[in-house]
PDB file of N, CA and C in Angstrom:
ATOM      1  N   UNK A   1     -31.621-103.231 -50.160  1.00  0.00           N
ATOM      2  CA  UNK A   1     -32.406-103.518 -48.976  1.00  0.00           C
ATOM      3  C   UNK A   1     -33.891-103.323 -49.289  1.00  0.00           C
ATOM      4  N   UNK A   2     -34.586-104.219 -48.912  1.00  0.00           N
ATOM      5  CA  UNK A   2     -35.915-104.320 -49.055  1.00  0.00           C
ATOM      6  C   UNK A   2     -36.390-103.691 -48.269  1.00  0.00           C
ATOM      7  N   UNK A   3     -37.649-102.607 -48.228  1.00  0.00           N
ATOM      8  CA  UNK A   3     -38.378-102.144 -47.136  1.00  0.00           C
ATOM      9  C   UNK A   3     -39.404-102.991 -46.776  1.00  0.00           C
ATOM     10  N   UNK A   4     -40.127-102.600 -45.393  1.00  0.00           N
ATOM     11  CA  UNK A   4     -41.817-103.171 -45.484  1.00  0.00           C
ATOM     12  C   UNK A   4     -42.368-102.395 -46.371  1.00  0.00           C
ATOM     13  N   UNK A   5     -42.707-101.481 -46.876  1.00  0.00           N
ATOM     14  CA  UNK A   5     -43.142-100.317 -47.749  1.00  0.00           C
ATOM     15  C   UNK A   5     -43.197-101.340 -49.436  1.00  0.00           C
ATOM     16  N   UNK A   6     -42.136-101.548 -49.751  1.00  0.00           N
ATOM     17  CA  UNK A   6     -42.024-102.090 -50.726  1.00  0.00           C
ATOM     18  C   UNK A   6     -42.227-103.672 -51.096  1.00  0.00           C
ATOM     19  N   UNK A   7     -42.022-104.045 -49.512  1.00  0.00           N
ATOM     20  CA  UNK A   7     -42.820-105.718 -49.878  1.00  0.00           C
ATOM     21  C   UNK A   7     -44.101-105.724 -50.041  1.00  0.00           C
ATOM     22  N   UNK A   8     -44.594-104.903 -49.086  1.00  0.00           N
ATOM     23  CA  UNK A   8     -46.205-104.887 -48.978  1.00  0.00           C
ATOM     24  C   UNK A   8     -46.895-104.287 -50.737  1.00  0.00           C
ATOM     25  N   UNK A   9     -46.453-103.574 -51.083  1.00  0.00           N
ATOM     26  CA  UNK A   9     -46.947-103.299 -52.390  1.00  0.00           C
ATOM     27  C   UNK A   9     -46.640-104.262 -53.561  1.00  0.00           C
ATOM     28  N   UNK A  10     -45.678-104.906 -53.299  1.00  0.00           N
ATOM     29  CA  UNK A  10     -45.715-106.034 -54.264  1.00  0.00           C
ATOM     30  C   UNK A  10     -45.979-107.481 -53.912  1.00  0.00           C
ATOM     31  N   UNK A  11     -46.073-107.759 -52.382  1.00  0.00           N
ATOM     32  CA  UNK A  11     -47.739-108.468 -52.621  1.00  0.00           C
ATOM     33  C   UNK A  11     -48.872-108.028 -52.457  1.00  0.00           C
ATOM     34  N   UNK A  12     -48.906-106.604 -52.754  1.00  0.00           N
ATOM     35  CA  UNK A  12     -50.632-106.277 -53.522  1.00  0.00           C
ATOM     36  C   UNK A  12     -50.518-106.630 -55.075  1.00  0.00           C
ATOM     37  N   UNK A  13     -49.516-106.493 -55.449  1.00  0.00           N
ATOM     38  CA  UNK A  13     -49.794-106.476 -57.036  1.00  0.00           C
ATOM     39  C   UNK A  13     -49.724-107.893 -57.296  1.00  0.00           C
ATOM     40  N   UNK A  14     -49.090-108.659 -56.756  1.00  0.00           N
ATOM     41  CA  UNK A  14     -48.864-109.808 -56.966  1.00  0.00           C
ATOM     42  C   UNK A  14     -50.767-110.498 -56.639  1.00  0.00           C
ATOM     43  N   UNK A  15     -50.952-110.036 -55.828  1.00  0.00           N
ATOM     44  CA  UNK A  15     -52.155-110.463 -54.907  1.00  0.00           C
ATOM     45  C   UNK A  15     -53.609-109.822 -56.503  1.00  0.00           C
ATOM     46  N   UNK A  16     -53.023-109.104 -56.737  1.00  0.00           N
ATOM     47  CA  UNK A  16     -53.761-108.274 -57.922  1.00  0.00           C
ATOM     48  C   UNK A  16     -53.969-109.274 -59.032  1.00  0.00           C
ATOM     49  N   UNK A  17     -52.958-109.354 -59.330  1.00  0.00           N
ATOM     50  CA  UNK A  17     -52.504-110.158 -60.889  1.00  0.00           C
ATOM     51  C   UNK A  17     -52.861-111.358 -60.341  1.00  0.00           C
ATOM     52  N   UNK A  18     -52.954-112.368 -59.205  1.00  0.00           N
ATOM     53  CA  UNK A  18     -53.639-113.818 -59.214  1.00  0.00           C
ATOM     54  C   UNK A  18     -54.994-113.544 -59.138  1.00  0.00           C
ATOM     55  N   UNK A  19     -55.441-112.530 -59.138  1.00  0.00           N
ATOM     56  CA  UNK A  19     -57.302-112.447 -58.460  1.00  0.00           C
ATOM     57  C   UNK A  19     -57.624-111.852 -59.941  1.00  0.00           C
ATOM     58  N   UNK A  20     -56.764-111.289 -60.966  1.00  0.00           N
ATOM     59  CA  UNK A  20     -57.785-111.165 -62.311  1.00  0.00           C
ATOM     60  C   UNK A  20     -57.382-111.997 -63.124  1.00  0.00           C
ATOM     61  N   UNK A  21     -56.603-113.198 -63.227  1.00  0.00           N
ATOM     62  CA  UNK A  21     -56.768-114.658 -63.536  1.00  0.00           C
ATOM     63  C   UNK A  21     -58.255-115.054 -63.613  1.00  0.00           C
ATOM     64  N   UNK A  22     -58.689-115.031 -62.549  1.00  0.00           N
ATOM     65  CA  UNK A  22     -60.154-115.476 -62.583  1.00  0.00           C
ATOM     66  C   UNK A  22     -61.315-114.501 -62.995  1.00  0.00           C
ATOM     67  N   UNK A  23     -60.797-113.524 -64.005  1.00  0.00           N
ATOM     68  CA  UNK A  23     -61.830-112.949 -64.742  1.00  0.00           C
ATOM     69  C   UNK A  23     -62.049-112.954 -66.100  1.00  0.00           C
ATOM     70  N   UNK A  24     -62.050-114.814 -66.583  1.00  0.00           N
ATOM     71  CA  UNK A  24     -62.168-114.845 -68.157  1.00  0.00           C
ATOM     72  C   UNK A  24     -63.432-115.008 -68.349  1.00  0.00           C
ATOM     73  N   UNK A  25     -64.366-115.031 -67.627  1.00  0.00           N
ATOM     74  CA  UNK A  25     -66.010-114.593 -68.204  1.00  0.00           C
ATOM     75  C   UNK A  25     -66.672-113.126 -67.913  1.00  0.00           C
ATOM     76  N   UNK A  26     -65.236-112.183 -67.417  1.00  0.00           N
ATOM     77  CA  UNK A  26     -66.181-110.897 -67.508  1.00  0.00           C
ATOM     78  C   UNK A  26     -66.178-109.927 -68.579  1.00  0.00           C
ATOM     79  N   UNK A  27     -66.698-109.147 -69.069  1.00  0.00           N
ATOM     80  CA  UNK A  27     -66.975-108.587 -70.256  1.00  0.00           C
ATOM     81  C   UNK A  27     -65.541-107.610 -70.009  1.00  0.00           C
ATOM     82  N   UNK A  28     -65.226-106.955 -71.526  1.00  0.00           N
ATOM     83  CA  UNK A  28     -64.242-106.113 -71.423  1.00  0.00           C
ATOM     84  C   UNK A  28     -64.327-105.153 -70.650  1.00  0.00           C
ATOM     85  N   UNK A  29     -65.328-104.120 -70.397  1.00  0.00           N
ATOM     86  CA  UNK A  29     -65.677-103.609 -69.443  1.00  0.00           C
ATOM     87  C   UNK A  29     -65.478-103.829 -68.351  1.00  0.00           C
ATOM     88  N   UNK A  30     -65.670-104.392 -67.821  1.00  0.00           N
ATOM     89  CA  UNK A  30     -65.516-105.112 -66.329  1.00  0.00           C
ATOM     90  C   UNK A  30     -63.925-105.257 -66.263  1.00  0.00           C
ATOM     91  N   UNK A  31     -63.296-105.869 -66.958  1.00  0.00           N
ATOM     92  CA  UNK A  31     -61.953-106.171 -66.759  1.00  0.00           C
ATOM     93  C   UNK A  31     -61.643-104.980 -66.449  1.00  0.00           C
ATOM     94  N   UNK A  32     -61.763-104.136 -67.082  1.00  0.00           N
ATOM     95  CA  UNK A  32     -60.985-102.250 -67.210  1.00  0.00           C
ATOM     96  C   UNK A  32     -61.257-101.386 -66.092  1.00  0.00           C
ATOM     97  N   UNK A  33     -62.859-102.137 -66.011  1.00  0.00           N
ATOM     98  CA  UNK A  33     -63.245-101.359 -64.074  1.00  0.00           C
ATOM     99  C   UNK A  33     -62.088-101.801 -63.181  1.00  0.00           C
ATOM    100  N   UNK A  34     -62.051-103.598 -63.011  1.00  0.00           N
ATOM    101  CA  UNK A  34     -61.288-103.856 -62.365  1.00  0.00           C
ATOM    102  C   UNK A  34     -59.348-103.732 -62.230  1.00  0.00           C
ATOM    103  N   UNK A  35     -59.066-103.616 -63.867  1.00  0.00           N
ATOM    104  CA  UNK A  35     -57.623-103.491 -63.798  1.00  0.00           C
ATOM    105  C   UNK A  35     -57.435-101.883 -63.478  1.00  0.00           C
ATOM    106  N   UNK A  36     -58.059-100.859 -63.532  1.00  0.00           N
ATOM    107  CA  UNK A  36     -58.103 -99.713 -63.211  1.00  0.00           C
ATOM    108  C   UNK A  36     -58.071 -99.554 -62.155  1.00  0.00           C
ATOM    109  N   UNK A  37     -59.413-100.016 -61.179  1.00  0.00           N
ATOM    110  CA  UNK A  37     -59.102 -99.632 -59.982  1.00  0.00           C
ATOM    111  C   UNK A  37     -57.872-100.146 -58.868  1.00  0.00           C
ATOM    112  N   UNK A  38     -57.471-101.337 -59.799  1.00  0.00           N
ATOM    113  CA  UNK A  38     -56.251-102.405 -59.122  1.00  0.00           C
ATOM    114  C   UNK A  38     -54.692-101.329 -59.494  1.00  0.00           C
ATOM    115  N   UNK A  39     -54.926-100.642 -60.766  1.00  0.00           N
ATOM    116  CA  UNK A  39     -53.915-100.084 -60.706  1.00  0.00           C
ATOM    117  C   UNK A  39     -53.935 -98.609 -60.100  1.00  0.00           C
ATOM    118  N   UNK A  40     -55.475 -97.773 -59.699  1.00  0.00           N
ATOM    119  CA  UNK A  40     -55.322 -96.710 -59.142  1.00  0.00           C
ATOM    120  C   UNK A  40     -55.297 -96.923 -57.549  1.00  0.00           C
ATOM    121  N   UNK A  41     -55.401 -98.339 -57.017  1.00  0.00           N
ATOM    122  CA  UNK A  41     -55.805 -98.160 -55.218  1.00  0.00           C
ATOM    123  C   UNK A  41     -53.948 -98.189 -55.030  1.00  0.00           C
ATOM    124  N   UNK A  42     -52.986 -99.259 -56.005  1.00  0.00           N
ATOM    125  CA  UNK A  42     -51.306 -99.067 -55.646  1.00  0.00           C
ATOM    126  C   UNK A  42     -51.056 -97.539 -56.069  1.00  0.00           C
ATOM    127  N   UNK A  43     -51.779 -96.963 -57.605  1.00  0.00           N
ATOM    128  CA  UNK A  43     -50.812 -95.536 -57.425  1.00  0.00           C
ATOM    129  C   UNK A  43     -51.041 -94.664 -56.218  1.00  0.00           C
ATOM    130  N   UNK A  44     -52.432 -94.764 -55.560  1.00  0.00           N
ATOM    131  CA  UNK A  44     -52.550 -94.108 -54.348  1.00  0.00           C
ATOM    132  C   UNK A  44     -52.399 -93.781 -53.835  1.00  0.00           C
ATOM    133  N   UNK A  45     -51.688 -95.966 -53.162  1.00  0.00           N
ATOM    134  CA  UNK A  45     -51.041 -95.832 -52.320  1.00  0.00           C
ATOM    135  C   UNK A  45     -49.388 -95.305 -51.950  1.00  0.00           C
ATOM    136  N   UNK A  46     -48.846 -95.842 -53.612  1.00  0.00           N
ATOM    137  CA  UNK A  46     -47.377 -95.407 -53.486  1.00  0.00           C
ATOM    138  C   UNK A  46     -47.855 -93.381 -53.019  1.00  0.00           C
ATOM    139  N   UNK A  47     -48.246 -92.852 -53.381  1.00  0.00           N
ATOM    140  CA  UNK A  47     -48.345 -91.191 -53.860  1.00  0.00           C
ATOM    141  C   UNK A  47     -48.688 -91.029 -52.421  1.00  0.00           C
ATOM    142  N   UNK A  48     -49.717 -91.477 -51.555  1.00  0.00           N
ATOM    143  CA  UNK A  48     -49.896 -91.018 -50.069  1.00  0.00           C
ATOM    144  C   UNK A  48     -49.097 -91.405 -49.310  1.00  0.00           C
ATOM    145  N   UNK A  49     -48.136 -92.605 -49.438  1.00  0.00           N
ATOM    146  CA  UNK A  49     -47.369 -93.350 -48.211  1.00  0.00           C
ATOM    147  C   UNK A  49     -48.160 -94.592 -47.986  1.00  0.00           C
ATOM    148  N   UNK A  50     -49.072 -95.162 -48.331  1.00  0.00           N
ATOM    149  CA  UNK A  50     -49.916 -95.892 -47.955  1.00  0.00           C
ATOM    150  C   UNK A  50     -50.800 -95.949 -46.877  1.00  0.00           C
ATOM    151  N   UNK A  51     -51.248 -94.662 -47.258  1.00  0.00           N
ATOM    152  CA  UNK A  51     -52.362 -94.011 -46.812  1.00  0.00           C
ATOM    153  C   UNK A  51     -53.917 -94.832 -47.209  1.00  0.00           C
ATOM    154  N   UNK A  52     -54.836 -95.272 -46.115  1.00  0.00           N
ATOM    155  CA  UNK A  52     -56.154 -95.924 -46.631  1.00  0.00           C
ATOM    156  C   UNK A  52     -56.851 -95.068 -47.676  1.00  0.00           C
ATOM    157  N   UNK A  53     -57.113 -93.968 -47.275  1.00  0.00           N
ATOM    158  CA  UNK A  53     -57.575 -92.888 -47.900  1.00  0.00           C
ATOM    159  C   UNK A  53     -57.372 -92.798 -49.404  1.00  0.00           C
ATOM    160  N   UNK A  54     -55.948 -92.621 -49.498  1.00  0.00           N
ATOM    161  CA  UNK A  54     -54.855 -92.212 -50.478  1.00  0.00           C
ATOM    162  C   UNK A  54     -55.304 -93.752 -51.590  1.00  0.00           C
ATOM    163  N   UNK A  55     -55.177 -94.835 -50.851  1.00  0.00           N
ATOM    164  CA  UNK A  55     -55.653 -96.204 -51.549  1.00  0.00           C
ATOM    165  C   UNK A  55     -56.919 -96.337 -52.340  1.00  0.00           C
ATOM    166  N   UNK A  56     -58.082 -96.131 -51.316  1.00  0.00           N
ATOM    167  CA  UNK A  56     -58.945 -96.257 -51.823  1.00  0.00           C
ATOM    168  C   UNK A  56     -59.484 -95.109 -52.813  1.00  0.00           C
ATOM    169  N   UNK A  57     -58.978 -94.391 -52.536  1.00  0.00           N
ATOM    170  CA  UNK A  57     -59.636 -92.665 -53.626  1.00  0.00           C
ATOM    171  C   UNK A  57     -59.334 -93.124 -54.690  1.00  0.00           C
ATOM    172  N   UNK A  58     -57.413 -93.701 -54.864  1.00  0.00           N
ATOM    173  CA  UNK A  58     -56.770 -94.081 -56.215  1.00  0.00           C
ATOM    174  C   UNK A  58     -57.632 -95.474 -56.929  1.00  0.00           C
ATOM    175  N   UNK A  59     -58.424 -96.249 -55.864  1.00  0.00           N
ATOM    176  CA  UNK A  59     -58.950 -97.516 -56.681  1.00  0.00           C
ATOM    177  C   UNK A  59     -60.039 -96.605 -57.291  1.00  0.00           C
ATOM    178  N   UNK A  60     -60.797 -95.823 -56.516  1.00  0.00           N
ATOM    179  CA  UNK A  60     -62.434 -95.360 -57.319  1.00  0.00           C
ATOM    180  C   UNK A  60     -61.993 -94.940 -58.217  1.00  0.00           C
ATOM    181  N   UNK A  61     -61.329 -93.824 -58.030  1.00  0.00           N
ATOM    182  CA  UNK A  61     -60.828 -92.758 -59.293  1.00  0.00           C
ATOM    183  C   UNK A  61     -60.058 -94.001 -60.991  1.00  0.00           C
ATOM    184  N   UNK A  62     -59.394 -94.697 -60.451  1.00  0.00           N
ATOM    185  CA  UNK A  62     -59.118 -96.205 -61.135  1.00  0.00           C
ATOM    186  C   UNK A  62     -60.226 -96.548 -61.774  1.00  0.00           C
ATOM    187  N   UNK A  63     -61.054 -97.335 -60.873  1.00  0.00           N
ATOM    188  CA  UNK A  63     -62.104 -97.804 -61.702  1.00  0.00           C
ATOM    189  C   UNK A  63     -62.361 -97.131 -62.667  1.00  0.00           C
ATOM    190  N   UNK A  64     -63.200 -95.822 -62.051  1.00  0.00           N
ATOM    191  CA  UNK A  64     -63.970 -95.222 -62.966  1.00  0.00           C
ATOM    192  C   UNK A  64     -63.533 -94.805 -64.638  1.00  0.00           C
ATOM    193  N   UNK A  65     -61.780 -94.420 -64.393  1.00  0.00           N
ATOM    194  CA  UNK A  65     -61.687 -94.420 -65.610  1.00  0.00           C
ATOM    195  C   UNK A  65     -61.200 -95.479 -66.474  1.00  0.00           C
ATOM    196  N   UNK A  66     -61.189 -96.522 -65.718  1.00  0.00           N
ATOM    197  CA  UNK A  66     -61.063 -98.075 -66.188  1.00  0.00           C
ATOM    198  C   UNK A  66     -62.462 -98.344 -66.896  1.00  0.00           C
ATOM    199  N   UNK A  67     -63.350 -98.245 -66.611  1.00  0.00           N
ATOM    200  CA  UNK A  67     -64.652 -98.294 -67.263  1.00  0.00           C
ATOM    201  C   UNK A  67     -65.129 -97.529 -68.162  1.00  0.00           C
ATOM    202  N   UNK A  68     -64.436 -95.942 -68.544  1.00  0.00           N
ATOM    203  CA  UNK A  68     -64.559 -95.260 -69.238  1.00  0.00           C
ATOM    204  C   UNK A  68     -63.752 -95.529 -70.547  1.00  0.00           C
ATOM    205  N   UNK A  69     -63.039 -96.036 -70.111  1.00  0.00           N
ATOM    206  CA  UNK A  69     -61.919 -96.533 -71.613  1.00  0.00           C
ATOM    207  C   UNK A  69     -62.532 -97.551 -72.763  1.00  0.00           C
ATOM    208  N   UNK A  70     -62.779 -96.644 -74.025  1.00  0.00           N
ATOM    209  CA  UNK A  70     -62.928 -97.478 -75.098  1.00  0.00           C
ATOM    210  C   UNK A  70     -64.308 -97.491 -74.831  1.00  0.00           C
ATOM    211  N   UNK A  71     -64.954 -96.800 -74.331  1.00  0.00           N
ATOM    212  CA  UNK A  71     -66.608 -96.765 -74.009  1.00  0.00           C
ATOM    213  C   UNK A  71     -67.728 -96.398 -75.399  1.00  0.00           C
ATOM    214  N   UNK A  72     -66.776 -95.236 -76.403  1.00  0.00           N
ATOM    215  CA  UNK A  72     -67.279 -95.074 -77.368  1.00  0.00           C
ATOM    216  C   UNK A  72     -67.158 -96.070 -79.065  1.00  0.00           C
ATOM    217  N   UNK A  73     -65.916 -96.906 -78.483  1.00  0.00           N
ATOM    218  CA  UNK A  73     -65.404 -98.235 -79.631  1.00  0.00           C
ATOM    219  C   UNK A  73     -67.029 -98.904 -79.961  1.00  0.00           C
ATOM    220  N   UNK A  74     -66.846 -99.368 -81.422  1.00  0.00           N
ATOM    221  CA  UNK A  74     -67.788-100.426 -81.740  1.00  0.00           C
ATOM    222  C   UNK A  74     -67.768-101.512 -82.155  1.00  0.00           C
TER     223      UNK A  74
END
């Protein structure tokens, strides 16, 4: 049995994965901001209940270390 709980999060991810399709001119960086915070706003949300709060803390906290990754590579 399917929940609402569980549809709704997989069309975020789904909704996720068609919207960074359209990021083949951003620098690696950028991708990592964005796949980070795409994957910290769902862990968030699964971890609060889908909580706004819980969402958005998990995208910043996401980003940020989406952008931190591989920062020192040359």
């Amino acid at each position: 049995m399917i929940t609402t709980q569980t549809l709704k999060m997989s069309v975020i991810a789904a909704a996720l994965l068609l919207s960074l399709s359209g990021c083949s001119s951003m620098s690696t960086r950028d991708k990592n901001t964005a796949i980070g915070a795409g994957v910290g706003a769902v862990g968030g949300a699964i971890l609060t209940g889908g909580s706004t709060l819980g969402t958005v803390g998990g995208a910043a906290v996401g980003g940020v270390i989406g952008n931190q990754v591989g920062r020192d590579r040359k």
